[in-house]
PDB file of N, CA and C in Angstrom:
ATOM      1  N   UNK A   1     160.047  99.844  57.990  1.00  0.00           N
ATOM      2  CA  UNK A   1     159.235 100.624  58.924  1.00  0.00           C
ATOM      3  C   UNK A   1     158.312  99.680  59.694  1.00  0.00           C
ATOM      4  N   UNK A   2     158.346  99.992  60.917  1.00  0.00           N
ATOM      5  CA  UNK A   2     157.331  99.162  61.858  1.00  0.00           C
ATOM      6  C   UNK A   2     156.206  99.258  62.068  1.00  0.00           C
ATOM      7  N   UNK A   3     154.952  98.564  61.797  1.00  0.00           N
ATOM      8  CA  UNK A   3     153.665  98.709  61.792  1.00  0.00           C
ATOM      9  C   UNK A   3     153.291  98.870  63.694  1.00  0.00           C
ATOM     10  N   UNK A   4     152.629 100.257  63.734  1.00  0.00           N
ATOM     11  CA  UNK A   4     152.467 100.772  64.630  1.00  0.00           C
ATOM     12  C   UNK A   4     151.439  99.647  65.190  1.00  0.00           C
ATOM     13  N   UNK A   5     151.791  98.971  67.130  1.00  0.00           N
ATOM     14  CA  UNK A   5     150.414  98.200  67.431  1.00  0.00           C
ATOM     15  C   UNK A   5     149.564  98.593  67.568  1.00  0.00           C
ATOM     16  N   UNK A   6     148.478  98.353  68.050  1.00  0.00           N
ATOM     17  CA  UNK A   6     147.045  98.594  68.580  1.00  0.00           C
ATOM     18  C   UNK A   6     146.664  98.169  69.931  1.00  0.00           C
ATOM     19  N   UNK A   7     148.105  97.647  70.599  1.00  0.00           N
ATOM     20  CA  UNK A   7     147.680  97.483  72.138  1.00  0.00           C
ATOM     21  C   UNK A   7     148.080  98.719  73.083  1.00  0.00           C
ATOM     22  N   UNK A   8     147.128  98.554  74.001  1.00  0.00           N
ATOM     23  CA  UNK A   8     147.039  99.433  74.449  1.00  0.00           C
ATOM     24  C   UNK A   8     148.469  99.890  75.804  1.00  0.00           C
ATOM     25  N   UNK A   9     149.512  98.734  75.431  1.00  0.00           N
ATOM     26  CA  UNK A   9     150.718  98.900  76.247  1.00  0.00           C
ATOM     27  C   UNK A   9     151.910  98.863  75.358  1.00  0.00           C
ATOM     28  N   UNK A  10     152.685  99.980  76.355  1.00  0.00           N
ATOM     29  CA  UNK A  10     153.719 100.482  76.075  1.00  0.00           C
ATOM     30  C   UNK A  10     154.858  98.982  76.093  1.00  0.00           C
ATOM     31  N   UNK A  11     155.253  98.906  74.945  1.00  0.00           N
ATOM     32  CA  UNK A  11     156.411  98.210  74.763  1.00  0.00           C
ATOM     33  C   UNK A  11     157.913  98.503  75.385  1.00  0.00           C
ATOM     34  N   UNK A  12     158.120  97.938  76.387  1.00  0.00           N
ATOM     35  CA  UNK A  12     159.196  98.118  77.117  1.00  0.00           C
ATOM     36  C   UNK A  12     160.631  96.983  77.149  1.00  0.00           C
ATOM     37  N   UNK A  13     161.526  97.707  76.595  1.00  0.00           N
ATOM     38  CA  UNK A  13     162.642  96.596  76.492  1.00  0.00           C
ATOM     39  C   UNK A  13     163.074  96.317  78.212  1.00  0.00           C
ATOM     40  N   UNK A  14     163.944  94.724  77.933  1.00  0.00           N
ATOM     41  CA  UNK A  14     163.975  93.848  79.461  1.00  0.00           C
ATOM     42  C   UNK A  14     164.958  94.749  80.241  1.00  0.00           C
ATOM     43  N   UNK A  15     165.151  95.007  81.033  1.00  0.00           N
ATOM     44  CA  UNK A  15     165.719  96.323  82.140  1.00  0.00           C
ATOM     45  C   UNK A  15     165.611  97.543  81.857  1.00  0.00           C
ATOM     46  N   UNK A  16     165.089  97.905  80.653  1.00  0.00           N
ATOM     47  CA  UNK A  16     164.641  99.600  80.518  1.00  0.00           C
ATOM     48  C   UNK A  16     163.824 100.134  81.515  1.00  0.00           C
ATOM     49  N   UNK A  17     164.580 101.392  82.414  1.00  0.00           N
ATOM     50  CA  UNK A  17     163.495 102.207  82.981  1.00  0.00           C
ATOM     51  C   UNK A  17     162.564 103.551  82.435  1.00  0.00           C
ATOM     52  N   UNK A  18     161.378 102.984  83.618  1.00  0.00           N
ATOM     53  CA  UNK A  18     160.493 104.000  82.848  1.00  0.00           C
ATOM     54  C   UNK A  18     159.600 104.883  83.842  1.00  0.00           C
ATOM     55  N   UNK A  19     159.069 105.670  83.433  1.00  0.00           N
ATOM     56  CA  UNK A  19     158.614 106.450  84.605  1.00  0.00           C
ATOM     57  C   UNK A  19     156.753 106.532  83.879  1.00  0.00           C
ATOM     58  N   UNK A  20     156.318 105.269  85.203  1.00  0.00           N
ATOM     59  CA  UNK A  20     155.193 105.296  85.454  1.00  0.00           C
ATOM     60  C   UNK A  20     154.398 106.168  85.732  1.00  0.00           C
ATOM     61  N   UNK A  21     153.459 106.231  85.341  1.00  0.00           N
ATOM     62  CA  UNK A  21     151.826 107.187  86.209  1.00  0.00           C
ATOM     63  C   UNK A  21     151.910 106.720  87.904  1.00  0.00           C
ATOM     64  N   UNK A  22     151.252 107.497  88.811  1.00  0.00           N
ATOM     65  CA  UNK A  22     151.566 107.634  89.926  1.00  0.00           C
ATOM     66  C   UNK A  22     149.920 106.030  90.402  1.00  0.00           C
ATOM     67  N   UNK A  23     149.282 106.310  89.368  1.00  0.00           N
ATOM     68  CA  UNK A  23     147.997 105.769  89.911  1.00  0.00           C
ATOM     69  C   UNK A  23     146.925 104.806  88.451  1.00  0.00           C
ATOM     70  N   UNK A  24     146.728 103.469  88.535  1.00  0.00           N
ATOM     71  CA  UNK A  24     145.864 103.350  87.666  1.00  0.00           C
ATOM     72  C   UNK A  24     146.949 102.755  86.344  1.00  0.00           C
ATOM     73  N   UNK A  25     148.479 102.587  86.454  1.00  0.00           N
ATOM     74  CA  UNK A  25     149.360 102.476  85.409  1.00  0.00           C
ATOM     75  C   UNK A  25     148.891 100.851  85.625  1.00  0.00           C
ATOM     76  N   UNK A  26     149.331 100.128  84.357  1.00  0.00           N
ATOM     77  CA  UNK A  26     149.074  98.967  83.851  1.00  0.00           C
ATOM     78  C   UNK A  26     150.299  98.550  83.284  1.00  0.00           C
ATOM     79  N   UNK A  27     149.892  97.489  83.823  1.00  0.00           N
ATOM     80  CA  UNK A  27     151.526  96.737  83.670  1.00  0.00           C
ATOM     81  C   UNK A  27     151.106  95.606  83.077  1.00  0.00           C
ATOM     82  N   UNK A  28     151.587  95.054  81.349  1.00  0.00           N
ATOM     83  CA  UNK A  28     150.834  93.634  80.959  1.00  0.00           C
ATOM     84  C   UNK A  28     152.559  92.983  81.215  1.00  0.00           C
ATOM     85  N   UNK A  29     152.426  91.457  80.960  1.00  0.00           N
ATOM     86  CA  UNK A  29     153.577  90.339  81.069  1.00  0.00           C
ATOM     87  C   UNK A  29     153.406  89.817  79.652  1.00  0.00           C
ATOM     88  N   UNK A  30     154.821  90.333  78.422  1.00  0.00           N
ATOM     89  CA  UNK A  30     154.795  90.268  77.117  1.00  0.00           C
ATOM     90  C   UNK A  30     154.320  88.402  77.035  1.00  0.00           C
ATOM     91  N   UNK A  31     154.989  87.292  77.913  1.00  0.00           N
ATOM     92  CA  UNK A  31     154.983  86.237  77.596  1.00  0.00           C
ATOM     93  C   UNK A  31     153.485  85.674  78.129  1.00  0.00           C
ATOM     94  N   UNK A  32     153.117  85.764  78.798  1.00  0.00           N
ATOM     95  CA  UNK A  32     151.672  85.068  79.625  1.00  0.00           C
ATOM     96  C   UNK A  32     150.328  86.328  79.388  1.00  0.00           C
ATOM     97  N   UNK A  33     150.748  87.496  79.126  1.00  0.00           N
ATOM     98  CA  UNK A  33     149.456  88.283  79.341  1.00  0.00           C
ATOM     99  C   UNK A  33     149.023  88.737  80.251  1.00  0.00           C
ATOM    100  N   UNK A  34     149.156  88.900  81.709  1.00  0.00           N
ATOM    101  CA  UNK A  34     148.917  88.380  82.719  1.00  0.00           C
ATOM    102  C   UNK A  34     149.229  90.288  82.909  1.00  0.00           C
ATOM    103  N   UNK A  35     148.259  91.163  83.174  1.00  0.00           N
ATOM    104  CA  UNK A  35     148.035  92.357  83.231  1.00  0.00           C
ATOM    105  C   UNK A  35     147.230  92.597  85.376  1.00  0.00           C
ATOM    106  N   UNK A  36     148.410  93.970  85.305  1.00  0.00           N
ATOM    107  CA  UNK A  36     148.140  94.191  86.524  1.00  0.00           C
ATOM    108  C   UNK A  36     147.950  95.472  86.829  1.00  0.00           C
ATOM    109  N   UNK A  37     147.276  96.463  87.549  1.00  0.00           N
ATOM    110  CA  UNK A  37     146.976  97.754  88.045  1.00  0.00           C
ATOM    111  C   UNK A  37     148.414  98.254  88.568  1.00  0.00           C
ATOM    112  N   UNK A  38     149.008  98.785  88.986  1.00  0.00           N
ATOM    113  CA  UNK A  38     149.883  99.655  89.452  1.00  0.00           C
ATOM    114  C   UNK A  38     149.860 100.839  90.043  1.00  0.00           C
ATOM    115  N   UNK A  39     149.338 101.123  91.319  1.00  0.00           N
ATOM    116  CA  UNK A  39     149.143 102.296  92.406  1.00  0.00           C
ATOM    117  C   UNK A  39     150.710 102.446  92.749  1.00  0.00           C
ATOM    118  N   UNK A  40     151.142 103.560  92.675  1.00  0.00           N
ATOM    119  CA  UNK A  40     152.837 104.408  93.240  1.00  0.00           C
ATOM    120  C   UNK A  40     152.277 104.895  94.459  1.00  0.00           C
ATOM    121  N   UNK A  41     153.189 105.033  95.492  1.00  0.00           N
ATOM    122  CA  UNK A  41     153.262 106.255  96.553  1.00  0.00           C
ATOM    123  C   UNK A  41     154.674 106.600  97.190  1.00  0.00           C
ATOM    124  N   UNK A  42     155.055 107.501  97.559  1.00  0.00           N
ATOM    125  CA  UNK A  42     156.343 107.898  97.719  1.00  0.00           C
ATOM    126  C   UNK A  42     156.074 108.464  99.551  1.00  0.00           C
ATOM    127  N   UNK A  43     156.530 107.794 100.420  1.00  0.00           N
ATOM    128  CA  UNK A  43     156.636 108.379 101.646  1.00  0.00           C
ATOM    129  C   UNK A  43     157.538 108.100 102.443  1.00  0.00           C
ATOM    130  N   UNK A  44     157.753 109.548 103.084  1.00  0.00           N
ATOM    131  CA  UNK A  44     159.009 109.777 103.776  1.00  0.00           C
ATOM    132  C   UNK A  44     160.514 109.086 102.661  1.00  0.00           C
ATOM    133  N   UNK A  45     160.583 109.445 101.227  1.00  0.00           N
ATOM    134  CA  UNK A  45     161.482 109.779 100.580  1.00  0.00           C
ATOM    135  C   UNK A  45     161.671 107.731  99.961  1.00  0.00           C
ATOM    136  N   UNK A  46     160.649 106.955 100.176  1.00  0.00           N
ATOM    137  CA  UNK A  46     160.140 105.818  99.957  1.00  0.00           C
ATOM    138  C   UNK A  46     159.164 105.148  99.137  1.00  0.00           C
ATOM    139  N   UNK A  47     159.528 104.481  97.685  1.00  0.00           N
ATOM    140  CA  UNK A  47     158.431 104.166  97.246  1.00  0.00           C
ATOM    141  C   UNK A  47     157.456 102.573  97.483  1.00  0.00           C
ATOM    142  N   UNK A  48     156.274 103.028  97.205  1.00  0.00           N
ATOM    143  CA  UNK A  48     155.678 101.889  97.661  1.00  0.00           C
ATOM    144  C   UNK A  48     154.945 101.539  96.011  1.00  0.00           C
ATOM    145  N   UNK A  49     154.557 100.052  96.465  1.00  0.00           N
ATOM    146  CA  UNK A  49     153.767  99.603  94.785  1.00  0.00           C
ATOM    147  C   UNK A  49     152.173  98.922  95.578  1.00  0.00           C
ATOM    148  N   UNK A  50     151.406  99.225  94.624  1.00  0.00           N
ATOM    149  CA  UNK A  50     150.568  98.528  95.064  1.00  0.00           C
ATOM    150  C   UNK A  50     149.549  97.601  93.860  1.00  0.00           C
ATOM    151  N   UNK A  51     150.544  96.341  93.597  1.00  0.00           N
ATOM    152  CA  UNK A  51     149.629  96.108  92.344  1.00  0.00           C
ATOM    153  C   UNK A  51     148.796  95.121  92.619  1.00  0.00           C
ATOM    154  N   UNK A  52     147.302  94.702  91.659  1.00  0.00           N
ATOM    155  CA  UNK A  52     146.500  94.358  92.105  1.00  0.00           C
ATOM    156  C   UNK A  52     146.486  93.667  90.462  1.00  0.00           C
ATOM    157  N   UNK A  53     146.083  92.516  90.542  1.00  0.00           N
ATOM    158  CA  UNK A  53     145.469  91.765  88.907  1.00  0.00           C
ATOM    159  C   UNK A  53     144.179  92.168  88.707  1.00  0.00           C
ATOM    160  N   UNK A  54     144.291  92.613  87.163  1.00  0.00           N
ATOM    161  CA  UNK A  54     143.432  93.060  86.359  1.00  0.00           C
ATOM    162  C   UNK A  54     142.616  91.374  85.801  1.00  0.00           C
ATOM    163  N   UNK A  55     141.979  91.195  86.163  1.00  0.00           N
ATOM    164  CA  UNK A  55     141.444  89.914  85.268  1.00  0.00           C
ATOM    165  C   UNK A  55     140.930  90.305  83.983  1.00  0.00           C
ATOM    166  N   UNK A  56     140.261  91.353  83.981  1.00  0.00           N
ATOM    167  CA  UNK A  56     138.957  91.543  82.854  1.00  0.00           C
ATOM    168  C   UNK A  56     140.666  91.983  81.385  1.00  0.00           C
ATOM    169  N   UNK A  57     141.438  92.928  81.879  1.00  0.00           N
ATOM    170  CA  UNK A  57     142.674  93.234  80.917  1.00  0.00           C
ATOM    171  C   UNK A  57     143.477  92.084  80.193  1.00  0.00           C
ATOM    172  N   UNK A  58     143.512  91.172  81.729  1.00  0.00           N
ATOM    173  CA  UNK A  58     144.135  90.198  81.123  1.00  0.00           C
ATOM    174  C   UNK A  58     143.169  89.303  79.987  1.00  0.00           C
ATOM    175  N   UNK A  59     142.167  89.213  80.089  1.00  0.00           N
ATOM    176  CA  UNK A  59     141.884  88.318  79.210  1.00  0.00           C
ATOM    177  C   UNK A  59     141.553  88.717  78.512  1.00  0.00           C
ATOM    178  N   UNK A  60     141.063  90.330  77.880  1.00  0.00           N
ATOM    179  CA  UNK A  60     141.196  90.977  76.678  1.00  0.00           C
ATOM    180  C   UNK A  60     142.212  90.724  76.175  1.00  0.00           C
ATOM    181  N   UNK A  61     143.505  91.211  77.146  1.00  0.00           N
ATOM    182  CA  UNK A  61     145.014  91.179  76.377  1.00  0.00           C
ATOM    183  C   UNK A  61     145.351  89.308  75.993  1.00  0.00           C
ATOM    184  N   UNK A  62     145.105  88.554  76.499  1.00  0.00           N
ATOM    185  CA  UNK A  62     145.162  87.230  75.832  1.00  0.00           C
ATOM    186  C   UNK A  62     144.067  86.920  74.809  1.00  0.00           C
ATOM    187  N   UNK A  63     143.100  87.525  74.630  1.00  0.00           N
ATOM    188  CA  UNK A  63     142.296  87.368  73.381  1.00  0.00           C
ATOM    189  C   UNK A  63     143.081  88.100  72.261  1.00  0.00           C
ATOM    190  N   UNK A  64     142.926  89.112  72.509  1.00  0.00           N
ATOM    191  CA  UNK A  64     144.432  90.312  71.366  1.00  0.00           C
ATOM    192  C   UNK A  64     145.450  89.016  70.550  1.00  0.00           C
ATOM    193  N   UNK A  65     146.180  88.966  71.881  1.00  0.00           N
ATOM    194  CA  UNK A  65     147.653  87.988  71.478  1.00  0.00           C
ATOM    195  C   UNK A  65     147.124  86.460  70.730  1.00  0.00           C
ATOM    196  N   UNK A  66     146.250  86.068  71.241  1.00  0.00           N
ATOM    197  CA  UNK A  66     145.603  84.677  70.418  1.00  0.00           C
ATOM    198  C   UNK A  66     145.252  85.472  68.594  1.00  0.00           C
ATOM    199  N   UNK A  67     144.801  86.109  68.810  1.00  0.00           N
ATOM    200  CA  UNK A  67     143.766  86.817  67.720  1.00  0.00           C
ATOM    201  C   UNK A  67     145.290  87.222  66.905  1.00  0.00           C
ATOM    202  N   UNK A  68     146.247  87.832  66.730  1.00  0.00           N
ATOM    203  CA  UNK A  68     147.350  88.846  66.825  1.00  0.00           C
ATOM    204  C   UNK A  68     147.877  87.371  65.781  1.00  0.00           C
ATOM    205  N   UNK A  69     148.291  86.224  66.904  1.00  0.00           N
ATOM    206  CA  UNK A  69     149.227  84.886  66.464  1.00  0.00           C
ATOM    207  C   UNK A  69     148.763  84.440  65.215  1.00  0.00           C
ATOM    208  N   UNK A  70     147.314  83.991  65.467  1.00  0.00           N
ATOM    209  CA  UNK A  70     146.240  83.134  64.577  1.00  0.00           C
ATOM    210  C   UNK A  70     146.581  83.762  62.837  1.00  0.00           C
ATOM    211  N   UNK A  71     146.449  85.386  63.035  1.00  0.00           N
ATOM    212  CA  UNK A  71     146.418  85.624  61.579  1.00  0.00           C
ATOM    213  C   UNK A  71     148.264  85.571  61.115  1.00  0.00           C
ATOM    214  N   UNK A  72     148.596  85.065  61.532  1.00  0.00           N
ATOM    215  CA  UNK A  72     150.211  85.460  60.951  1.00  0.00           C
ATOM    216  C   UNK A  72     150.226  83.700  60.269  1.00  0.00           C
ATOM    217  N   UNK A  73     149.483  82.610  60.541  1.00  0.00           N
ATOM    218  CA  UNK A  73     149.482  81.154  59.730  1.00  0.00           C
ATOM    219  C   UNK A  73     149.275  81.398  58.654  1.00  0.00           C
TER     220      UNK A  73
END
């Protein structure tokens, strides 16, 4: 049985689709950390992205993953 994480992102396998929040969705990068905002809009039958870097996420989420590594020595 798999010990449930404590981060706050959805674990997504490499080409799995998924159906995002329209506004405010967060997108982290499993290898670097490197966390980004994610605004959707759909016009005239067209989607648009609008992502923006989270700094303050990312470096929570790289404190996590340091913190996460450290205790497994």
């Amino acid at each position: 049985m798999a010990t449930p994480s404590r981060s706050p992102y959805k674990q997504v396998l490499d080409g799995e689709w998924i159906k995002p929040r329209h506004r405010g969705w967060k997108m982290a990068c499993c290898d670097c950390g490197l966390v980004h905002t994610v605004n959707l809009k759909v016009i005239e039958g067209r989607v648009y992205l609008q992502p923006t870097r989270d700094n303050r996420a990312t470096a929570a989420k790289r404190r996590y993953k340091l913190r996460d590594h450290s205790s497994h020595r």
